[in-house]
C-alpha atoms as a PDB file:
ATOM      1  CA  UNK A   1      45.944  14.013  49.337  1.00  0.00           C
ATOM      2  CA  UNK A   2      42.850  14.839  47.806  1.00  0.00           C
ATOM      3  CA  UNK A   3      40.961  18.424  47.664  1.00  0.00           C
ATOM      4  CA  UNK A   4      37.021  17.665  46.873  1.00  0.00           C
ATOM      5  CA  UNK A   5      35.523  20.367  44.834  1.00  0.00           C
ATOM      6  CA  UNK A   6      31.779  20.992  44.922  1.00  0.00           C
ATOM      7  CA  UNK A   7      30.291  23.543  43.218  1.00  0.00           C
ATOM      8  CA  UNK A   8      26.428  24.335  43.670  1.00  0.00           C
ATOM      9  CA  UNK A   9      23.677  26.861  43.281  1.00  0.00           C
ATOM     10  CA  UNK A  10      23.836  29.031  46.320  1.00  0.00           C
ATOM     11  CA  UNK A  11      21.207  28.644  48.610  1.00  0.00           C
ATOM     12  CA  UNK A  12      20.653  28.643  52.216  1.00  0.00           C
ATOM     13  CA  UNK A  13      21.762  25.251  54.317  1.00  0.00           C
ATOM     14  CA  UNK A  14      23.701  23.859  51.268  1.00  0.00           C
ATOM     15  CA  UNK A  15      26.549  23.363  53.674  1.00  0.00           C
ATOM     16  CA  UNK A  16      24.629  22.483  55.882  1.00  0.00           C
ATOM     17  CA  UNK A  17      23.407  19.648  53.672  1.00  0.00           C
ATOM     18  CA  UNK A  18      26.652  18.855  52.649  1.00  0.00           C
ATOM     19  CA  UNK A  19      27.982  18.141  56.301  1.00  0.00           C
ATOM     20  CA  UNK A  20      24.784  16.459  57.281  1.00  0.00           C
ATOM     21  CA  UNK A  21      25.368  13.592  54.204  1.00  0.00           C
ATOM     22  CA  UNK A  22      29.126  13.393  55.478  1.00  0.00           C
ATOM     23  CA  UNK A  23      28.398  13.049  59.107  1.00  0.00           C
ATOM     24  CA  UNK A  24      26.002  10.451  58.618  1.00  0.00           C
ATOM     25  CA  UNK A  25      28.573   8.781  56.931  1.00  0.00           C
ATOM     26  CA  UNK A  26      30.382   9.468  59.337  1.00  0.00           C
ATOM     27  CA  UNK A  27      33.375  11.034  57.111  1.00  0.00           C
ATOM     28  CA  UNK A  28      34.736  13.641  59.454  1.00  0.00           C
ATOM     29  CA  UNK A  29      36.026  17.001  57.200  1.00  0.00           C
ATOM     30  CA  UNK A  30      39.384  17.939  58.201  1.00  0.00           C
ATOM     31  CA  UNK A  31      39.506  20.802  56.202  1.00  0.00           C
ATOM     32  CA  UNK A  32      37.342  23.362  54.157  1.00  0.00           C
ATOM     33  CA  UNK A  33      36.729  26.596  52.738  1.00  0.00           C
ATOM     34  CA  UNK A  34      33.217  27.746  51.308  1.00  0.00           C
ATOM     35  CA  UNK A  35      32.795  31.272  48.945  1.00  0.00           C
ATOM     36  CA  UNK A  36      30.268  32.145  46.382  1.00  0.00           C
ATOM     37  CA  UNK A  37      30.959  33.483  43.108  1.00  0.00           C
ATOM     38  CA  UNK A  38      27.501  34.963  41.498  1.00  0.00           C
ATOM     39  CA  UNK A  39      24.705  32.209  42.824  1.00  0.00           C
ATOM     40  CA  UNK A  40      27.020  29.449  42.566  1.00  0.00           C
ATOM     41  CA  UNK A  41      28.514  27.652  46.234  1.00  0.00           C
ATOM     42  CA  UNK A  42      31.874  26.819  46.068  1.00  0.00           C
ATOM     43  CA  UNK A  43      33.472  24.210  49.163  1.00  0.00           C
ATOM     44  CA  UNK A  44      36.543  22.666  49.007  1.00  0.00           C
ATOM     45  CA  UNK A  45      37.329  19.962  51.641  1.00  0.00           C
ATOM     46  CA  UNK A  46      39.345  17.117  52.621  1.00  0.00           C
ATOM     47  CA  UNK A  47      38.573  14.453  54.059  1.00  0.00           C
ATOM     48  CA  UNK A  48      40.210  10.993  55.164  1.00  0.00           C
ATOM     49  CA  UNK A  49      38.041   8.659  52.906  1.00  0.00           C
ATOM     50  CA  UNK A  50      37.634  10.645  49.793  1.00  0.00           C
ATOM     51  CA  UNK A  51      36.365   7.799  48.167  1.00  0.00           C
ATOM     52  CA  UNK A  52      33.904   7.228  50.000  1.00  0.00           C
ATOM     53  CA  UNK A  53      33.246  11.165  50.292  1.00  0.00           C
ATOM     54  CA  UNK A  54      32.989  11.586  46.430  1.00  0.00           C
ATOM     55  CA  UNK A  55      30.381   8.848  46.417  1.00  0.00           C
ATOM     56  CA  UNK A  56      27.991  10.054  48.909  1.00  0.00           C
ATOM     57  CA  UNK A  57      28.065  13.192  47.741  1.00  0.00           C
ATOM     58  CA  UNK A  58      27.605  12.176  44.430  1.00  0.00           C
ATOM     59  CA  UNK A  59      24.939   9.746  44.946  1.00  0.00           C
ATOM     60  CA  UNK A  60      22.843  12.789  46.471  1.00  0.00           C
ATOM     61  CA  UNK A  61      22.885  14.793  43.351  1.00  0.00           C
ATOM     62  CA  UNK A  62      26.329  17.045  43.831  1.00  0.00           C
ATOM     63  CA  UNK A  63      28.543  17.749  41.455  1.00  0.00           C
ATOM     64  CA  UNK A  64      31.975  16.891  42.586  1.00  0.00           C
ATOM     65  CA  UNK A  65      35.780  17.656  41.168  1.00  0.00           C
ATOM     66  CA  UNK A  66      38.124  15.884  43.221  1.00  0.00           C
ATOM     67  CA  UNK A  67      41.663  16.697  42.187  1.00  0.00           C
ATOM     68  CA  UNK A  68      45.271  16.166  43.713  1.00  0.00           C
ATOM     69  CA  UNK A  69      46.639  18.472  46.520  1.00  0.00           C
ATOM     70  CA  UNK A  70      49.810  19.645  47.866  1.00  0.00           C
ATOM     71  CA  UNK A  71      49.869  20.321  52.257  1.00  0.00           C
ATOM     72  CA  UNK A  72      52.769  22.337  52.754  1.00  0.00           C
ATOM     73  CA  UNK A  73      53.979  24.211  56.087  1.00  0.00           C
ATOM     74  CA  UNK A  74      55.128  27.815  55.992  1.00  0.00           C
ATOM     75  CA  UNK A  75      56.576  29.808  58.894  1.00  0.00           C
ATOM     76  CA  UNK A  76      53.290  31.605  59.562  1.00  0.00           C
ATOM     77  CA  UNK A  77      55.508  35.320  59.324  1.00  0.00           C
ATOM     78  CA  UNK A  78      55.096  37.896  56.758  1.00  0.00           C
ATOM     79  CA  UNK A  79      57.150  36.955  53.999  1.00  0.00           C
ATOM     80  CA  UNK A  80      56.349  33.383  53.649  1.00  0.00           C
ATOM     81  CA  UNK A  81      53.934  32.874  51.371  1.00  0.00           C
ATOM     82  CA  UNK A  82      55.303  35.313  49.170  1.00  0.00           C
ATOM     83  CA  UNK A  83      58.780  32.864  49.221  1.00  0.00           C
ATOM     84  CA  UNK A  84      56.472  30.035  47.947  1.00  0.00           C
ATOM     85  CA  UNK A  85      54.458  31.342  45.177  1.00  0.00           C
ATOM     86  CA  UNK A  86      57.209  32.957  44.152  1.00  0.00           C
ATOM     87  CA  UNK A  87      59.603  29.563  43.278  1.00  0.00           C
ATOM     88  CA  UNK A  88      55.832  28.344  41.871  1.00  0.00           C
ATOM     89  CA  UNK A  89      56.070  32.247  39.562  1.00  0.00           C
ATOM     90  CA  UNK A  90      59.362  31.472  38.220  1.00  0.00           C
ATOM     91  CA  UNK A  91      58.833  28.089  37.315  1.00  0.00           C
ATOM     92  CA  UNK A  92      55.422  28.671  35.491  1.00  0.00           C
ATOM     93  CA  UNK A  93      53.441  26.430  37.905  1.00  0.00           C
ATOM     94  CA  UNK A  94      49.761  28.106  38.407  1.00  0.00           C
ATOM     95  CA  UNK A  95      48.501  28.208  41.767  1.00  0.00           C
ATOM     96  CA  UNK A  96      44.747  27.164  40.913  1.00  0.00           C
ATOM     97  CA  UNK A  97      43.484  27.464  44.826  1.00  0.00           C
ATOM     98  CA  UNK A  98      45.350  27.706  48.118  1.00  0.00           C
ATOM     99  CA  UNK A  99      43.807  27.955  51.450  1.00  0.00           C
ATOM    100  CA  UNK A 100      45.486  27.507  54.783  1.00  0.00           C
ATOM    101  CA  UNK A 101      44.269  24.358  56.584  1.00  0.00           C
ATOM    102  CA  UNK A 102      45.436  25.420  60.224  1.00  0.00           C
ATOM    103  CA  UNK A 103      48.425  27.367  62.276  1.00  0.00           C
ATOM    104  CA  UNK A 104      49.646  25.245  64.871  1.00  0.00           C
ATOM    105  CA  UNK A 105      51.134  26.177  68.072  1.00  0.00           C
ATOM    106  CA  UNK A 106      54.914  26.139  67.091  1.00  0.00           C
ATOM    107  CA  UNK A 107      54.335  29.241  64.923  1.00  0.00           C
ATOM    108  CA  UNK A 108      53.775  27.423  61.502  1.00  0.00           C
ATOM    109  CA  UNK A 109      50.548  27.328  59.439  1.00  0.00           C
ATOM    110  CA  UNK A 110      49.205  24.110  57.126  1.00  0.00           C
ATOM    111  CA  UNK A 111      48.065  25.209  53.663  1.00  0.00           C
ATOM    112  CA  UNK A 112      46.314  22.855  51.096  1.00  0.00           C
ATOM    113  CA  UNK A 113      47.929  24.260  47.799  1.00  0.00           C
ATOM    114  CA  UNK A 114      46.185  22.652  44.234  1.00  0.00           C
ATOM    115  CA  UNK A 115      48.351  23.557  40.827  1.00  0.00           C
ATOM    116  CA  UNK A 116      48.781  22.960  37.195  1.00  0.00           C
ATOM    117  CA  UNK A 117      52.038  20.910  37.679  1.00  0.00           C
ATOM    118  CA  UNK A 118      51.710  18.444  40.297  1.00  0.00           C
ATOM    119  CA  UNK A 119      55.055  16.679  39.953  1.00  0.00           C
ATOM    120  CA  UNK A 120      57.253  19.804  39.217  1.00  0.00           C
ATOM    121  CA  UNK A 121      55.411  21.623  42.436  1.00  0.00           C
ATOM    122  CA  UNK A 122      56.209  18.652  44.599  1.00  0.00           C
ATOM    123  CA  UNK A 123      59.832  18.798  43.608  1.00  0.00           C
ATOM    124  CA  UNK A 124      60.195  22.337  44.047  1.00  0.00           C
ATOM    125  CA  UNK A 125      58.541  22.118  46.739  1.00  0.00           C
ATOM    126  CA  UNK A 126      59.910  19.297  48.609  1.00  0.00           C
ATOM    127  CA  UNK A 127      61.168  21.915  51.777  1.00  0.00           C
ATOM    128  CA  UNK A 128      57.864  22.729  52.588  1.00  0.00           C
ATOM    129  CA  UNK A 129      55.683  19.828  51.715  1.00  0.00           C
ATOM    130  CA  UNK A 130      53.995  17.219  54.477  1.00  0.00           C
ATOM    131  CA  UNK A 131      51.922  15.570  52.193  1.00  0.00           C
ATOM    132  CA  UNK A 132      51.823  14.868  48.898  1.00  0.00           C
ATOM    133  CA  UNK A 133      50.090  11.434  47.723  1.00  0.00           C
END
């Protein structure tokens, strides 16, 4: 799975911008997370047809970083996370963003995890993982 980066000067209705260009594309997000760092807009989403995601939002003057993406599912408890990132610790594999994508109703929550080491994090990883294209 894809993660699509876009980073952006801050401003007001730059997401909403960003949605409006998907929508009418009709590329529905399935997942995102927006923060700011300075004056710069950060939003990282996925989307079914990242392809087609990357070049809309590139043809409308983004910047865009798409990059591969582990979805793994955690028992949403204390402790859990901490499991994870911890086999990722010992085996030098950097966690460069995690987010949690959704908590379902069986007591587990989705997170979209993007590191250093792809393959080795998939293997290590292989309990927890959903997706992993």
């Amino acid at each position: 799975m894809k993660q699509i980066t876009i980073i952006a000067n801050d401003r007001i209705g730059l997401l909403a911008d960003i949605s409006y260009i998907l929508g009418k594309a009709k590329i529905n997000i399935e997942a995102i997370s927006v923060q700011t760092q300075g004056k710069k807009g950060i939003i990282n989403l996925t989307v079914k047809d990242d392809q087609k995601a990357i070049k809309m939002l590139s043809s409308n003057g983004f910047q865009v970083f798409p990059a591969e993406i582990l979805v793994v599912r955690l028992k949403d408890e204390p402790g859990q996370m901490a499991q994870m990132t911890k086999i990722l610790k010992e085996n030098k594999i950097n966690i460069e963003s995690l987010y949690i994508i959704a908590k379902d109703e069986q007591g587990y929550a989705i997170h979209a995890l993007k590191v250093d080491k792809l393959k080795k994090a998939k293997k290590l990883l292989s309990g927890f993982l959903i997706s992993a294209q």
